[in-house]
Protein backbone atom coordinates (compact mmCIF):
# COMPACT_ATOMS: atom_id res chain seq x y z
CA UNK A 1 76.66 -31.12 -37.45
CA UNK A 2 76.92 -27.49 -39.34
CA UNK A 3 76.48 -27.50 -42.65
CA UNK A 4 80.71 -26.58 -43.35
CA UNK A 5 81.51 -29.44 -41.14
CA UNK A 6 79.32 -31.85 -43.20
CA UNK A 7 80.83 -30.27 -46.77
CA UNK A 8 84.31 -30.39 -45.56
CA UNK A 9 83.28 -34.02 -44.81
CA UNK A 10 82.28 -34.91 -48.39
CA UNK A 11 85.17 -33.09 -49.61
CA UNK A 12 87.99 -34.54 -47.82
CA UNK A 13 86.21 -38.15 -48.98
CA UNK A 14 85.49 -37.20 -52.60
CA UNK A 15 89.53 -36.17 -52.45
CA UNK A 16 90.81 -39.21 -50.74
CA UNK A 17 88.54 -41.38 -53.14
CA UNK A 18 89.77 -39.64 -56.39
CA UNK A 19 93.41 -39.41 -55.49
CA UNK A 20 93.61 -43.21 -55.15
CA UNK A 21 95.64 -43.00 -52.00
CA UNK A 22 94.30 -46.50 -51.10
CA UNK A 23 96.71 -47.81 -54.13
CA UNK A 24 96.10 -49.44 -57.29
CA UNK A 25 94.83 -52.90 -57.15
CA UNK A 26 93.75 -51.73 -53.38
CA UNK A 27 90.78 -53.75 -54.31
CA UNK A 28 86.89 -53.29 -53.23
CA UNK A 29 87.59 -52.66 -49.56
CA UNK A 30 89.78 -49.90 -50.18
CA UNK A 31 86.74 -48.56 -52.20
CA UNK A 32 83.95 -49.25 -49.45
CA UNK A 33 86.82 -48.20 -47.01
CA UNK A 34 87.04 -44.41 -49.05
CA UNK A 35 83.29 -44.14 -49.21
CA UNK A 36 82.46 -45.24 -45.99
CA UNK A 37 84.30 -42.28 -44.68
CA UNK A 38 81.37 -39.93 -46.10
CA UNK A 39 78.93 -39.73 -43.41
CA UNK A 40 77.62 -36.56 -43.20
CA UNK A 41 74.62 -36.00 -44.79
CA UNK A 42 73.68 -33.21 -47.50
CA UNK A 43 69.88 -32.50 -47.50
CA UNK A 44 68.09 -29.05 -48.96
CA UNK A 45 64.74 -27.82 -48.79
CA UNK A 46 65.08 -26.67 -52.23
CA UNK A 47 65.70 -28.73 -55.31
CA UNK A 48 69.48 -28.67 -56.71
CA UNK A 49 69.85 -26.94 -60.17
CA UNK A 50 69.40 -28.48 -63.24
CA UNK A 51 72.70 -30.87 -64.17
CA UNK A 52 75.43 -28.78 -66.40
CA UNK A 53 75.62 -30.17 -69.89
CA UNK A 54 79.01 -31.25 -70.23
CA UNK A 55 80.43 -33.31 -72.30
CA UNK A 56 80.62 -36.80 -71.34
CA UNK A 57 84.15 -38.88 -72.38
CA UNK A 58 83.83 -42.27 -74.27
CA UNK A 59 83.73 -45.26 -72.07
CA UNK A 60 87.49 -46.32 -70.48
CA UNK A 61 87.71 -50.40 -70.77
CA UNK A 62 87.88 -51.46 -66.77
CA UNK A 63 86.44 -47.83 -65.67
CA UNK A 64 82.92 -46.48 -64.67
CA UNK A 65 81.57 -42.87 -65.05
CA UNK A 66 80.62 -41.15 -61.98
CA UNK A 67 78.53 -37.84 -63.73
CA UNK A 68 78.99 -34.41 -62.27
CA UNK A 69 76.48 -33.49 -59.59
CA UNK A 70 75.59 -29.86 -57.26
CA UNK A 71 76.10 -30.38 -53.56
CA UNK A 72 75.58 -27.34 -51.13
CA UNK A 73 79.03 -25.63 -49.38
CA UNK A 74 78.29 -23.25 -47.42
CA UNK A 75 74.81 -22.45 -48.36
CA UNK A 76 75.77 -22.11 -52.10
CA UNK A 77 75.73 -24.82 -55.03
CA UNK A 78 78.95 -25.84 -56.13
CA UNK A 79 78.99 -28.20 -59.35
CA UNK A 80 81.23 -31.32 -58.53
CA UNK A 81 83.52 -32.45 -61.89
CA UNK A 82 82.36 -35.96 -63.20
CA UNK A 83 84.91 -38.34 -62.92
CA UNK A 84 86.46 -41.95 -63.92
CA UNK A 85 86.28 -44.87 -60.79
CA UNK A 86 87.79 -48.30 -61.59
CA UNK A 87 85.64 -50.66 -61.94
CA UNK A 88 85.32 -53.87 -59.08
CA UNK A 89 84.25 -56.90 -60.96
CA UNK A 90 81.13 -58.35 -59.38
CA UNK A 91 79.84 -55.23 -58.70
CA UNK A 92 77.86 -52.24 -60.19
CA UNK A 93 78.35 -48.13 -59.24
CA UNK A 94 75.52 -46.32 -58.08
CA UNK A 95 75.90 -42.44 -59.09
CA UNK A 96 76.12 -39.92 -56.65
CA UNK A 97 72.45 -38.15 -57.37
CA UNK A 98 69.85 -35.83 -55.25
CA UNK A 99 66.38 -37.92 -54.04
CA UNK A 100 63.71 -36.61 -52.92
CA UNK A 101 62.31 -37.26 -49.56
CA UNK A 102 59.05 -38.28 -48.58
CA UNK A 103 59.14 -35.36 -46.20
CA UNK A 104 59.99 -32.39 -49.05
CA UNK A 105 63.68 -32.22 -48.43
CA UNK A 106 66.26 -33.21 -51.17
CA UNK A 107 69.13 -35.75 -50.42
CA UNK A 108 72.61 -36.39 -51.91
CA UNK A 109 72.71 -39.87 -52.25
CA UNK A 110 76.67 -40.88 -51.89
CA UNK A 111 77.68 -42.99 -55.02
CA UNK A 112 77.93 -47.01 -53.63
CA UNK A 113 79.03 -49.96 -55.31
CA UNK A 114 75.96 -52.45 -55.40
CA UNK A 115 76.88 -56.33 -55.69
CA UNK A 116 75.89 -58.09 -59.08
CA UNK A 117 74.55 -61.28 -58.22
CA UNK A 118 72.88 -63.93 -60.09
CA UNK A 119 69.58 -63.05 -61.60
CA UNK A 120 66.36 -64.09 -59.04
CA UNK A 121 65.12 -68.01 -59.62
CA UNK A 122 61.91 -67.64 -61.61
CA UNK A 123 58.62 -67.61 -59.14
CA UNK A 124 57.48 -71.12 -58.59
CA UNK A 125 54.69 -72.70 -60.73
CA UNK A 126 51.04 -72.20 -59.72
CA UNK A 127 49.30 -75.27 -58.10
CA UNK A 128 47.01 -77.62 -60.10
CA UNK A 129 43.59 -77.05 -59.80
CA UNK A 130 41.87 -78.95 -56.79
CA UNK A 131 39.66 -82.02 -58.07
């Protein structure tokens, strides 16, 4: 997949998942639903820039922060607005951020809600001594 097709990709998502077409009160499947339609993947063999320094709002009661991030259109860095996602009780959201593979290449991870659960059960106890 080019490069354009995989931008134009991302971008028609990140539009459809910031214009709340799915409806408020849509509810977590409408969420999964507009990030599932992101599958093209953004890699580059050179690190993104540093993040801008913008200034950062104070927190919105039933709202998460996604930050501002660089992806790649059309061979050029374009800085992506940071921008208010309502929040799914029971669940968590994962920024959108660049990783960097094991093979040298940097990856835009697509921001993901991530299920809260309970904490782990503690490890069991160590058995007695023998004897």
């Amino acid at each position: 997949m080019s490069r354009s097709v995989q931008v134009l990709v991302l971008g028609t998502a990140v539009s459809l998942a910031s214009s709340g077409c799915y409806g408020r009160g849509a509810g977590l499947g409408a969420a999964i639903l507009g990030t599932a339609i992101v599958t093209a993947a953004v890699v580059s063999a050179t690190a993104p820039p540093p993040p801008r320094v913008v200034y950062v709002p104070e927190p919105r009661p039933g709202y998460v922060w996604q930050p501002g991030y660089w992806t790649l259109q059309d061979g050029d860095w374009v800085w992506v607005e940071g921008r208010w996602l309502p929040e799914h009780e029971g669940y968590r959201w994962v920024p959108t951020h660049w990783e960097r593979d094991p093979d040298g290449n940097w990856r835009l991870i697509d921001g993901h809600w991530v299920p809260e659960g309970p904490p782990p059960p503690p490890p069991p106890p160590p058995p007695p001594p023998a004897g």
